[in-house]
Protein backbone atom coordinates (compact mmCIF):
# COMPACT_ATOMS: atom_id res chain seq x y z
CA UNK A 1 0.00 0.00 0.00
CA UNK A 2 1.21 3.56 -1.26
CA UNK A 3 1.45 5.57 1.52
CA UNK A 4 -0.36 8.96 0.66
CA UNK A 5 1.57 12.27 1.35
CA UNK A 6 0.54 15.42 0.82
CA UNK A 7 1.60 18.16 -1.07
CA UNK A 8 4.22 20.13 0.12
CA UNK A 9 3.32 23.39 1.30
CA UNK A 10 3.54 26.28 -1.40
CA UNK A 11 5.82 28.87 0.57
CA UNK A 12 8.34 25.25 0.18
CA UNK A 13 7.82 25.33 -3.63
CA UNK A 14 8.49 28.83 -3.61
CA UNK A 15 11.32 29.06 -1.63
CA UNK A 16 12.98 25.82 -3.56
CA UNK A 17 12.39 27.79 -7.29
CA UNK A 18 14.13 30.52 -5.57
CA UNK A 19 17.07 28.53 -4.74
CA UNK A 20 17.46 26.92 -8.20
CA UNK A 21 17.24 30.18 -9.79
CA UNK A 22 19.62 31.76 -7.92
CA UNK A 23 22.17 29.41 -8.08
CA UNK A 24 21.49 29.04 -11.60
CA UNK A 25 22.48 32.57 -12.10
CA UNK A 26 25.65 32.40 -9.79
CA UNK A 27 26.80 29.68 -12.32
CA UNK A 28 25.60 32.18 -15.62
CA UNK A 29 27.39 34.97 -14.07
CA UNK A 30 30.66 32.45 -13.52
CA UNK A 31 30.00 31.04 -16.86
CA UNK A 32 30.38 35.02 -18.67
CA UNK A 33 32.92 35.95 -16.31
CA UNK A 34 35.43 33.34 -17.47
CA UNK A 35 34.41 33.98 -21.47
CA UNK A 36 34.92 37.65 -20.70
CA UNK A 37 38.30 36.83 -18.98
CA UNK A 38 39.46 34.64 -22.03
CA UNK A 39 38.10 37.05 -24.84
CA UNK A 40 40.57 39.98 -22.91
CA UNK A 41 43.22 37.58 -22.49
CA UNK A 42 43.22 36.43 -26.38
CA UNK A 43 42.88 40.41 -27.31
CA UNK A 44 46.03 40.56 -25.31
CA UNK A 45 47.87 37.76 -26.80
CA UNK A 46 47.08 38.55 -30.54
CA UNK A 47 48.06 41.87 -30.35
CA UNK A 48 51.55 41.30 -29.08
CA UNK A 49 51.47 43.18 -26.15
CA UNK A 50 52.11 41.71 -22.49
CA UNK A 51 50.61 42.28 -19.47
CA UNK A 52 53.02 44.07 -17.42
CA UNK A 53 52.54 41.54 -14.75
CA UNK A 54 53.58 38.68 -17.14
CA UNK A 55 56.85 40.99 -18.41
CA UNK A 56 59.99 39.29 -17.85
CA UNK A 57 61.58 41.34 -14.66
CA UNK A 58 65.34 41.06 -15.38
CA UNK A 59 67.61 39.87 -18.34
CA UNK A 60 67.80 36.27 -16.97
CA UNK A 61 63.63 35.61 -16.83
CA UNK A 62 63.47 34.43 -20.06
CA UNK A 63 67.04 31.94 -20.03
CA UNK A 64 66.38 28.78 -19.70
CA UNK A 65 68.28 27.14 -16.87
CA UNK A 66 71.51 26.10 -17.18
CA UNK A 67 72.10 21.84 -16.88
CA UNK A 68 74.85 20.76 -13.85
CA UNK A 69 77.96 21.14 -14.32
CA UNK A 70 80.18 17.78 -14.48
């Protein structure tokens, strides 16, 4: 025998809509965030400049480093 429940209240419908919408727009918002991140980031890239945080600091940033010596 099925054991009849009843509905759940409607404040508890609302309430759980509310919560799937908003975190459903927390993950949008993430979601545009990152493409807007990667569309600057790509601007950057293809026209050759560098972020000044990225810049090479002294004459030695970009040498690889040297093996052991024997």
């Amino acid at each position: 025998m099925p054991i009849d429940r009843p509905p759940p209240p409607e404040k508890a419908k609302k309430a759980a809509i509310g919560v799937v919408a908003v975190v459903a727009l927390i993950i949008v918002a993430i979601f545009i965030g990152f493409n807007l991140n990667h569309a600057q980031t790509q601007r950057e890239l293809q026209s050759g400049r560098v972020d000044p945080r990225d810049a090479p600091k002294s004459s030695s940033d970009l040498q690889a480093p040297r093996p052991p010596q024997k």
